[in-house]
PDB file of N, CA and C in Angstrom:
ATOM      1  N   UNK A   1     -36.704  -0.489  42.742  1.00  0.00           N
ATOM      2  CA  UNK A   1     -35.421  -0.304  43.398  1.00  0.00           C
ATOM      3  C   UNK A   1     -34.298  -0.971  42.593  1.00  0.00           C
ATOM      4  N   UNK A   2     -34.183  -2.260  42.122  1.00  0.00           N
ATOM      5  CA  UNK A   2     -33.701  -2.852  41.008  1.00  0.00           C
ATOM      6  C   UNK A   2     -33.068  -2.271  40.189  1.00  0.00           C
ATOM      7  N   UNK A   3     -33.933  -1.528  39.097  1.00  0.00           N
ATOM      8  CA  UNK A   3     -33.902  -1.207  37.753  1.00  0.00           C
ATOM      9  C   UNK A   3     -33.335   0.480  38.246  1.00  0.00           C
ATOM     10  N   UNK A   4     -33.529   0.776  39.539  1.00  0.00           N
ATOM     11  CA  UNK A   4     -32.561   2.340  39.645  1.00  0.00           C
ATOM     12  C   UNK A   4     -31.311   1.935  39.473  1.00  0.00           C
ATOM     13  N   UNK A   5     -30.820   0.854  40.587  1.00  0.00           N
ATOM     14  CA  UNK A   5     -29.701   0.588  40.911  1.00  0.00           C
ATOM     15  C   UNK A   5     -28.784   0.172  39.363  1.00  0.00           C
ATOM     16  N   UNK A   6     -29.485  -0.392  38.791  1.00  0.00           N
ATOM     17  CA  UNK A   6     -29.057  -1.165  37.189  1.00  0.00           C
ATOM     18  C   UNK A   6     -28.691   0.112  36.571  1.00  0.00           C
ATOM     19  N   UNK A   7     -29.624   1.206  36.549  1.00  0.00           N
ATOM     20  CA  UNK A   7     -29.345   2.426  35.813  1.00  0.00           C
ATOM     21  C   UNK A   7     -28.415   3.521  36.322  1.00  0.00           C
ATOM     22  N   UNK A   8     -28.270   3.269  37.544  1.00  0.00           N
ATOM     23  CA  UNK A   8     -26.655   3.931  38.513  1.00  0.00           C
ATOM     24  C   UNK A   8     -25.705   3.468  37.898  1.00  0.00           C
ATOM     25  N   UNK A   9     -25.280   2.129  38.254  1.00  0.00           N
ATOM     26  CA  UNK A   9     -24.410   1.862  37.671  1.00  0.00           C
ATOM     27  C   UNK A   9     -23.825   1.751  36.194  1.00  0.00           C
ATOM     28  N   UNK A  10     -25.017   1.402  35.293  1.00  0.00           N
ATOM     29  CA  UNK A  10     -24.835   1.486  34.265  1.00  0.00           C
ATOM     30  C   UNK A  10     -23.957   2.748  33.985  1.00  0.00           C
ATOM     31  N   UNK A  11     -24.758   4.233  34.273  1.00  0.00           N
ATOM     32  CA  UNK A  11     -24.354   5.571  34.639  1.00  0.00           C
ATOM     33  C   UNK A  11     -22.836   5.385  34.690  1.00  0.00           C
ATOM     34  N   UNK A  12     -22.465   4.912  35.821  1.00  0.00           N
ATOM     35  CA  UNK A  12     -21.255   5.127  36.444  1.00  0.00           C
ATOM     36  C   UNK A  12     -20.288   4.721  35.486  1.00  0.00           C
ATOM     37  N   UNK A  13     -20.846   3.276  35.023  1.00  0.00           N
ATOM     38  CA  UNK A  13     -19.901   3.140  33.972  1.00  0.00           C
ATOM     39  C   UNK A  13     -19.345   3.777  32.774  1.00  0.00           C
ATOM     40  N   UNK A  14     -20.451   4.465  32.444  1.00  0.00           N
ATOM     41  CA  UNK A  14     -20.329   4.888  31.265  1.00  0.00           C
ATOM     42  C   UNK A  14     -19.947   6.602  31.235  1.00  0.00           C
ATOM     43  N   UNK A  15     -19.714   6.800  32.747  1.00  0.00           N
ATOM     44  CA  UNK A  15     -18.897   8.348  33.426  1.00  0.00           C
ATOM     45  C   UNK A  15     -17.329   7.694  33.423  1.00  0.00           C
ATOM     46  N   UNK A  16     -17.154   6.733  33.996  1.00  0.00           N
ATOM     47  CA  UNK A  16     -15.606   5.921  34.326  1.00  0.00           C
ATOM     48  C   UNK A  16     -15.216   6.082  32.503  1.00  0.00           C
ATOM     49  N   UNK A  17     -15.999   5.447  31.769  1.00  0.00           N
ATOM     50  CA  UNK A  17     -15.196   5.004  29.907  1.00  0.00           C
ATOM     51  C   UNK A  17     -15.240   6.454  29.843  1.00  0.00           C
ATOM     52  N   UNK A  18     -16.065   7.375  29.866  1.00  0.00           N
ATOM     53  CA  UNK A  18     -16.099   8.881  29.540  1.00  0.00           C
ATOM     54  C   UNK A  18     -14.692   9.411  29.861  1.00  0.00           C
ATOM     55  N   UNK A  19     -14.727   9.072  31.466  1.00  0.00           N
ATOM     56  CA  UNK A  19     -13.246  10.374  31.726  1.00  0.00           C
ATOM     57  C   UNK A  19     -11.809   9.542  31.192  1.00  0.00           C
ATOM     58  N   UNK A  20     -11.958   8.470  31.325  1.00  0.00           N
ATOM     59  CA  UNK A  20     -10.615   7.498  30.435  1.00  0.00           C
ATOM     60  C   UNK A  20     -10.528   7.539  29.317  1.00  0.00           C
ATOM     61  N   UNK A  21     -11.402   8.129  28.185  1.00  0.00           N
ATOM     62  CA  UNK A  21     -11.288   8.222  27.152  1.00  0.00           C
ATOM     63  C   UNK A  21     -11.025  10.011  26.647  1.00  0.00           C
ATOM     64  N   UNK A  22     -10.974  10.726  27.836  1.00  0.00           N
ATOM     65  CA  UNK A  22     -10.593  12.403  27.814  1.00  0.00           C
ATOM     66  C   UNK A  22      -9.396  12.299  28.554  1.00  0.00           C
ATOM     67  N   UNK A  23      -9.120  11.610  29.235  1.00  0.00           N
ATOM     68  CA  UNK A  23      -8.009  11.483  29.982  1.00  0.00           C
ATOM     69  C   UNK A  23      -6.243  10.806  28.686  1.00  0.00           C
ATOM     70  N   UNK A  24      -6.616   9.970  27.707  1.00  0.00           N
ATOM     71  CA  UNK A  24      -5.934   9.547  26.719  1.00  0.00           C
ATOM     72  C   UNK A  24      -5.556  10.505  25.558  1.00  0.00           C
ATOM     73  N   UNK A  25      -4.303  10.352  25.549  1.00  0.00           N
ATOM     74  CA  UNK A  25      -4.378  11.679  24.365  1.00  0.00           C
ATOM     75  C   UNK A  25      -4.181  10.591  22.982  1.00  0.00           C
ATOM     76  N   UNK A  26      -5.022  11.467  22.176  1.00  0.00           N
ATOM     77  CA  UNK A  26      -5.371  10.995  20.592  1.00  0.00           C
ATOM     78  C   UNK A  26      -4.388  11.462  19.654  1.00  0.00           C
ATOM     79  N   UNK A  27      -3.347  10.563  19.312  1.00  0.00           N
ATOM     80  CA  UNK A  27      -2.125  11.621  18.184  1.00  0.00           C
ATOM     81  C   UNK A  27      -2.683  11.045  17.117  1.00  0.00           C
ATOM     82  N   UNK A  28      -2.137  12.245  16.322  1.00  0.00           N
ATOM     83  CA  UNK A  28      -2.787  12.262  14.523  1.00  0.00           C
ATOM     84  C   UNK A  28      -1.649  11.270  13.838  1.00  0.00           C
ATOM     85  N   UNK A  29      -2.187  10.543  12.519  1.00  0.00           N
ATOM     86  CA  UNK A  29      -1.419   9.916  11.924  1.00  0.00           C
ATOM     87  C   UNK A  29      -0.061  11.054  11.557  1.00  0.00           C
ATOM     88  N   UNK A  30       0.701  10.348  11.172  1.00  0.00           N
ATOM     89  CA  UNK A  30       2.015  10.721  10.483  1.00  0.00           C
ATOM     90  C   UNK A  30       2.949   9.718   9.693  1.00  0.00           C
ATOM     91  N   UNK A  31       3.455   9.988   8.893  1.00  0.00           N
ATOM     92  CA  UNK A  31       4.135   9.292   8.090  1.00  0.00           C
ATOM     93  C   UNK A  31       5.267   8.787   8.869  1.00  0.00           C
ATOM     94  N   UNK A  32       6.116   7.961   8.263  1.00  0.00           N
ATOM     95  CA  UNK A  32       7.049   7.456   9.019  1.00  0.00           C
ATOM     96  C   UNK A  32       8.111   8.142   8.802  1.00  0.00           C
ATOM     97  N   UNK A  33       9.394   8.011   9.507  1.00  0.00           N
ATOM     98  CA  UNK A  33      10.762   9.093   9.649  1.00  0.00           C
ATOM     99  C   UNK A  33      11.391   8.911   8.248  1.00  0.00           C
ATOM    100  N   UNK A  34      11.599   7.533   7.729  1.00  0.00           N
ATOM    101  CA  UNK A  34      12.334   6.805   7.046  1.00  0.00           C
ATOM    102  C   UNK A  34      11.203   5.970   6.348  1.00  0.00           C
ATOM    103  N   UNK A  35      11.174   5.832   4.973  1.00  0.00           N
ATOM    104  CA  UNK A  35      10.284   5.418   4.402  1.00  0.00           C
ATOM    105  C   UNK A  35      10.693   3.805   3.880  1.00  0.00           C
ATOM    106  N   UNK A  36       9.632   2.991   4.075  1.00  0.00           N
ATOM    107  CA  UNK A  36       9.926   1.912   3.732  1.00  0.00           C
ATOM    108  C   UNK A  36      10.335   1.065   2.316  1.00  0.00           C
ATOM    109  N   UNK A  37      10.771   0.095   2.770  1.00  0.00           N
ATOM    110  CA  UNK A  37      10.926  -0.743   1.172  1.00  0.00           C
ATOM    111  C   UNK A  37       9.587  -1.591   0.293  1.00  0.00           C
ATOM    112  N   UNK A  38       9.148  -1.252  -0.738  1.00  0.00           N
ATOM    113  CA  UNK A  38       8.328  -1.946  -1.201  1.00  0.00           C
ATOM    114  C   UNK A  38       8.944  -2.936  -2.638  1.00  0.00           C
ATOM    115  N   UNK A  39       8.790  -4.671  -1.766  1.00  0.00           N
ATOM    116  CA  UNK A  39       9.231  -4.893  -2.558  1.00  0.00           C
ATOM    117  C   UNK A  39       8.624  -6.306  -3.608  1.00  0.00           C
ATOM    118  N   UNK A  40       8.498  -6.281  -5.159  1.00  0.00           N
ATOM    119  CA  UNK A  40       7.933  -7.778  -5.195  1.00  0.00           C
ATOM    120  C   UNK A  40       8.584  -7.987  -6.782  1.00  0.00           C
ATOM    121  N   UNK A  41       7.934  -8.905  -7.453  1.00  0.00           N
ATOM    122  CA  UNK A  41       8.434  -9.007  -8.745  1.00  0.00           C
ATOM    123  C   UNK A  41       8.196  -7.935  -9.974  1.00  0.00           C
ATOM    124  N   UNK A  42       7.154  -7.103 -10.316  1.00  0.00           N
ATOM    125  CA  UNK A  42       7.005  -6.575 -10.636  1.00  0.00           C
ATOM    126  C   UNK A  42       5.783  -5.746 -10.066  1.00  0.00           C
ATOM    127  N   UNK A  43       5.619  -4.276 -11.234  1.00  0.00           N
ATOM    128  CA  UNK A  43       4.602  -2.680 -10.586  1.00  0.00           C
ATOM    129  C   UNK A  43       4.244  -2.615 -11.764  1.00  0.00           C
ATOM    130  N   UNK A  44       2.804  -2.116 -11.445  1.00  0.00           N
ATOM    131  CA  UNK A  44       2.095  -1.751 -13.022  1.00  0.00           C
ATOM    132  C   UNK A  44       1.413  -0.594 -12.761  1.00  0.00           C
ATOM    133  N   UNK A  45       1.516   0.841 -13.409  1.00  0.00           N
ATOM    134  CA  UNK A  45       1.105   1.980 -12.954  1.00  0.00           C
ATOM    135  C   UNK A  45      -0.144   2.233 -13.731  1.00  0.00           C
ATOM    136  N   UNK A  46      -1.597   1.892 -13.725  1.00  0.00           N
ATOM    137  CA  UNK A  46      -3.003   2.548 -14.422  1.00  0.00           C
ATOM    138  C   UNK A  46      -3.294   3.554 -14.310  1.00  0.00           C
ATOM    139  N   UNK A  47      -4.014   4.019 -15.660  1.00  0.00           N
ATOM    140  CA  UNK A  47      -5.083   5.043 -15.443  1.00  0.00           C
ATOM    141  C   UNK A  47      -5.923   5.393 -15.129  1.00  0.00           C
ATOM    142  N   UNK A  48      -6.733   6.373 -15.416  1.00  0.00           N
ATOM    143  CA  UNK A  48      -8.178   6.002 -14.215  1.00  0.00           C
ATOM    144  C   UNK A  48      -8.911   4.793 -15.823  1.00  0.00           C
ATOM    145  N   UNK A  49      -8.806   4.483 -16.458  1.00  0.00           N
ATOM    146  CA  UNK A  49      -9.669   3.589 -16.714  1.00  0.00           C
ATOM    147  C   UNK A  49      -9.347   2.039 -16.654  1.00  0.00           C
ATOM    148  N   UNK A  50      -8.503   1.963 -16.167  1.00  0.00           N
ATOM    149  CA  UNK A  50      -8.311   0.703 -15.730  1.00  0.00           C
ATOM    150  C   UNK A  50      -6.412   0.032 -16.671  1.00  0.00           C
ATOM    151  N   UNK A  51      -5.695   0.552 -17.507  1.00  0.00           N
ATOM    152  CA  UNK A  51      -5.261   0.684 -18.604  1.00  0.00           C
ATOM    153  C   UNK A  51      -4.221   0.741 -18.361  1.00  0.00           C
ATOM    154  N   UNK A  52      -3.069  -0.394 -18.132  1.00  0.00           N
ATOM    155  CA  UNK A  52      -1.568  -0.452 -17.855  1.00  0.00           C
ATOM    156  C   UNK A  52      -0.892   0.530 -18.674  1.00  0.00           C
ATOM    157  N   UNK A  53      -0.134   1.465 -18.004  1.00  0.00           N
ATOM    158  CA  UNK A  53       0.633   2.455 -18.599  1.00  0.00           C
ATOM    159  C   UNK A  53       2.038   2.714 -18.516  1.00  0.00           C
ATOM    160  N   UNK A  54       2.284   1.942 -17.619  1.00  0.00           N
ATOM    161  CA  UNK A  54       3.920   1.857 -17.365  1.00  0.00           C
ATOM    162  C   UNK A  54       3.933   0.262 -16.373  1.00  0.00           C
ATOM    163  N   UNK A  55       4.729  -0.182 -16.741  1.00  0.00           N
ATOM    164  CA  UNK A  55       5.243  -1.607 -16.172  1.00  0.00           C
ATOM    165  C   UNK A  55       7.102  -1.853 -16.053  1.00  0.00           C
ATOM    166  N   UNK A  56       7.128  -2.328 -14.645  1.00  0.00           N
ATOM    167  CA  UNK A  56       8.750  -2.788 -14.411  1.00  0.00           C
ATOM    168  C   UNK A  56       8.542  -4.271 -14.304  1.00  0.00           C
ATOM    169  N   UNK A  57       8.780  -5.340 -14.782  1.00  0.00           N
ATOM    170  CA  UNK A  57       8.818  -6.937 -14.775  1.00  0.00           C
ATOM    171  C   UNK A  57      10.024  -7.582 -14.452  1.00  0.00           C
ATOM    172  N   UNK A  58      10.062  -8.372 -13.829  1.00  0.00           N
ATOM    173  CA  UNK A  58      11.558  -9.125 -13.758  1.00  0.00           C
ATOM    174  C   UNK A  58      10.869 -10.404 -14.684  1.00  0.00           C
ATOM    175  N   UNK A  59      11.487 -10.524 -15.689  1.00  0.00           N
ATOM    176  CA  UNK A  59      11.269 -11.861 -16.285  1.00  0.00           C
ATOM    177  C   UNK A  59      12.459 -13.011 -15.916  1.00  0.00           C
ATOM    178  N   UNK A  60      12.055 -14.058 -16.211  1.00  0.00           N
ATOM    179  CA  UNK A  60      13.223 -15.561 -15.078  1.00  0.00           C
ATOM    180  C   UNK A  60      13.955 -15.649 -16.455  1.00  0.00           C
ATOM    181  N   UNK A  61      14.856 -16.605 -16.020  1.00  0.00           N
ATOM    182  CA  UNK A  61      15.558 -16.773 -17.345  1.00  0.00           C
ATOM    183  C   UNK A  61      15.442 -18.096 -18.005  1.00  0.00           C
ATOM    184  N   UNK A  62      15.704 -18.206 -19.110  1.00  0.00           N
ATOM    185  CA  UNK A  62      14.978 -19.071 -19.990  1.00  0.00           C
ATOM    186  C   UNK A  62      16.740 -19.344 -20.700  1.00  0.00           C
ATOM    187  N   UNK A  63      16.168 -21.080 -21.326  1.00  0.00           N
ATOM    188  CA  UNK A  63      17.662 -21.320 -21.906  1.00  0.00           C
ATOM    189  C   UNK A  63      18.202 -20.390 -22.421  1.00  0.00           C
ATOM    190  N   UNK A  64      19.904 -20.485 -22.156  1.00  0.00           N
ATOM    191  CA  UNK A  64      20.375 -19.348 -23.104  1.00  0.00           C
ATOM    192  C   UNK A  64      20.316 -18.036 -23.020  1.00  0.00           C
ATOM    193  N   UNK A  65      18.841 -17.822 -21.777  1.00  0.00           N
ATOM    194  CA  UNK A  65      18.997 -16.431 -22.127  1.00  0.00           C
ATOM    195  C   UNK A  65      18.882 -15.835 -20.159  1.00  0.00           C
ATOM    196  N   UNK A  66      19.601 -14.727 -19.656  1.00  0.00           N
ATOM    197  CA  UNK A  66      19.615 -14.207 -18.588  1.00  0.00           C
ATOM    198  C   UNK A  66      18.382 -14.191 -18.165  1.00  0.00           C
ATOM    199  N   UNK A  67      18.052 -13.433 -16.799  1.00  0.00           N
ATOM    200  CA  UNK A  67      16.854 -13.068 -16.156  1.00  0.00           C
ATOM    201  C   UNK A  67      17.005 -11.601 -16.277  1.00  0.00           C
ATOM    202  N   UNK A  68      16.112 -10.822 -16.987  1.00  0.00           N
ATOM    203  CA  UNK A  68      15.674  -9.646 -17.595  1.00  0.00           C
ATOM    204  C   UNK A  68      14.806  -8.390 -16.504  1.00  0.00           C
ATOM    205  N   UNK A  69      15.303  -7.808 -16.582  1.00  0.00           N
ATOM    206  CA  UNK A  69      14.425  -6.384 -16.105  1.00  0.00           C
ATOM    207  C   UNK A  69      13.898  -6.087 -16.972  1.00  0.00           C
ATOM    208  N   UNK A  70      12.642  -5.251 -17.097  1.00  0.00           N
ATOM    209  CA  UNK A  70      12.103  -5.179 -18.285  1.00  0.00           C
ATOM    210  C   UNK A  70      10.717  -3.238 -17.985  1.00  0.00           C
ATOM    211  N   UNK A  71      11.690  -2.758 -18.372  1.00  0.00           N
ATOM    212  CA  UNK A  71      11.015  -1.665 -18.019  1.00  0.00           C
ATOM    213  C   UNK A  71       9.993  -0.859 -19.729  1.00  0.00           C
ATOM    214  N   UNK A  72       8.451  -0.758 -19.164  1.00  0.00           N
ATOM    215  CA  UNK A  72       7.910  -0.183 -20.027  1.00  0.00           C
ATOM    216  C   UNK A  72       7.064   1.007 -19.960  1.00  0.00           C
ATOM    217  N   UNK A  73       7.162   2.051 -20.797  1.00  0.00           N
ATOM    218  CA  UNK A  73       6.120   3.383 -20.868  1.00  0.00           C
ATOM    219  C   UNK A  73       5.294   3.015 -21.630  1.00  0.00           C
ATOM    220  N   UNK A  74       3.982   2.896 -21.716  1.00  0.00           N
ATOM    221  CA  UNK A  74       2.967   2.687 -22.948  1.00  0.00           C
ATOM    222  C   UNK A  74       2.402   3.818 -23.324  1.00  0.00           C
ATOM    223  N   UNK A  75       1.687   3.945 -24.418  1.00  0.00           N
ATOM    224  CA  UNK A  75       1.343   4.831 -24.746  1.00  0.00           C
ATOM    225  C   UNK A  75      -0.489   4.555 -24.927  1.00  0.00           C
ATOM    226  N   UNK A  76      -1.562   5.242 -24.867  1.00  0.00           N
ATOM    227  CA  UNK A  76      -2.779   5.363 -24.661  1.00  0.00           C
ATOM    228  C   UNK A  76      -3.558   4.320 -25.851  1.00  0.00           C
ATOM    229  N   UNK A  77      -2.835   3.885 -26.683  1.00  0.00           N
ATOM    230  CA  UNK A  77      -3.431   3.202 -27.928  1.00  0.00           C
ATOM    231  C   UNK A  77      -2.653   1.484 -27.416  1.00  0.00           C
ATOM    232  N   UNK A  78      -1.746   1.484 -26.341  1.00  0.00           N
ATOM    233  CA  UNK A  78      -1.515   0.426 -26.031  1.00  0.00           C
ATOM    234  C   UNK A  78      -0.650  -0.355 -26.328  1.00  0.00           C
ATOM    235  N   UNK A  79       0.261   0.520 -27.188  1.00  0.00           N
ATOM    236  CA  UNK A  79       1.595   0.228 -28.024  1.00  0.00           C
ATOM    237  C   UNK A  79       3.023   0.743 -26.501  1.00  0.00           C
ATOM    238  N   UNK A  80       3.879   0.271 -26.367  1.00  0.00           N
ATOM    239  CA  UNK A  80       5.160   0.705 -26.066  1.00  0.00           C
ATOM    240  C   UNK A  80       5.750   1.495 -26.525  1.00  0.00           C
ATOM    241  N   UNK A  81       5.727   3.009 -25.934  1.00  0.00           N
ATOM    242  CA  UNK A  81       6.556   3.931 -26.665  1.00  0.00           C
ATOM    243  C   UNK A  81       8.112   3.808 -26.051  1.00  0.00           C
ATOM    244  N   UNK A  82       8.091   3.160 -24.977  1.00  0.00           N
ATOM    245  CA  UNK A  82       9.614   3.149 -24.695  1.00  0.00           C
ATOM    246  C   UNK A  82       9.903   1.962 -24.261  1.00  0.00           C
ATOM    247  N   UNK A  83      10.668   1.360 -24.512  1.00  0.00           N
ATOM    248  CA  UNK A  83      11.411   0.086 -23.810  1.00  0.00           C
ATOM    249  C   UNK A  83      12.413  -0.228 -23.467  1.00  0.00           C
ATOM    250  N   UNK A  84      13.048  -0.301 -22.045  1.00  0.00           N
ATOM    251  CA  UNK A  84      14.122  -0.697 -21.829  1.00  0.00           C
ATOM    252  C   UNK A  84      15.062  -1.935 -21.066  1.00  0.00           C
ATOM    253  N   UNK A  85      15.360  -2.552 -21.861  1.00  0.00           N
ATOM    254  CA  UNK A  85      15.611  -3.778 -20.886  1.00  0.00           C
ATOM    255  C   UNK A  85      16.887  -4.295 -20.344  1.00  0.00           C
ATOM    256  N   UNK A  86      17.006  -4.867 -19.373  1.00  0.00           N
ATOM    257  CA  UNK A  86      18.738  -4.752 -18.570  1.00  0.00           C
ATOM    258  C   UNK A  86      19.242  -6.700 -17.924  1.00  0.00           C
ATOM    259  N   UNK A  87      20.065  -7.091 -18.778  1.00  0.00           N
ATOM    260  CA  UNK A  87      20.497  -7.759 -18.164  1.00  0.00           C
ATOM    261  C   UNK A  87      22.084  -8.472 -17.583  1.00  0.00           C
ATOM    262  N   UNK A  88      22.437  -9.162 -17.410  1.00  0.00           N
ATOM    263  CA  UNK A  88      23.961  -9.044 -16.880  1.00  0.00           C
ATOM    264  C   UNK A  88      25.098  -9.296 -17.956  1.00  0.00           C
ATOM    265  N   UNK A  89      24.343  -9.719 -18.904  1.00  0.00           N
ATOM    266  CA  UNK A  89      24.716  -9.751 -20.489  1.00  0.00           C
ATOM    267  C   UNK A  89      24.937  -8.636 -21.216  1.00  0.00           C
ATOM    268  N   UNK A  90      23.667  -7.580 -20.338  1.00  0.00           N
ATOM    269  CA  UNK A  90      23.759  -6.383 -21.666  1.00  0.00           C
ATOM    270  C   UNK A  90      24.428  -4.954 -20.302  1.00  0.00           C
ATOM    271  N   UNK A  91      24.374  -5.585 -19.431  1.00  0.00           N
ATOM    272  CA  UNK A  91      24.875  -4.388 -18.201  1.00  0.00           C
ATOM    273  C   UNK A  91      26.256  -3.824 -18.840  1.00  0.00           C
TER     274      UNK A  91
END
């Protein structure tokens, strides 16, 4: 008599989580309206083998000399094919 009653209820419970969980509606992800800010000191964009290929750096400034943006394209052999760098000196 026990072990019915244990297994009723158990039952019941698990009819109650059933219809509360059909009863909830499930919305699909979505992106946001307005996209956020991502922000830090510098981004380094890889390839699939692991292999920095483009880099933006803020470098600090050092005697004498400004605090630098420092934007780079590399090229697959690991050389800088482009470099451009910006500071309030050279703005």
């Amino acid at each position: 008599m026990r072990r019915e009653a244990v297994l009723g209820a158990l039952t019941a419970i698990n009819l109650v989580l059933l219809a509360g969980m059909g009863l909830t509606q499930i919305l699909p992800a979505k992106a946001q309206d307005s996209p956020g800010i991502l922000r830090g000191s510098g981004l380094q964009i890889v390839d699939s083998q692991g292999r920095v290929r483009s880099s933006i750096s803020v470098l600090p400034a050092k005697a004498g000399e400004a605090e630098t943006v420092l934007f780079r394209l590399i090229a697959e052999n690991g050389q800088p094919s482009v470099k451009i760098s910006a500071t309030t000196a050279s703005a």
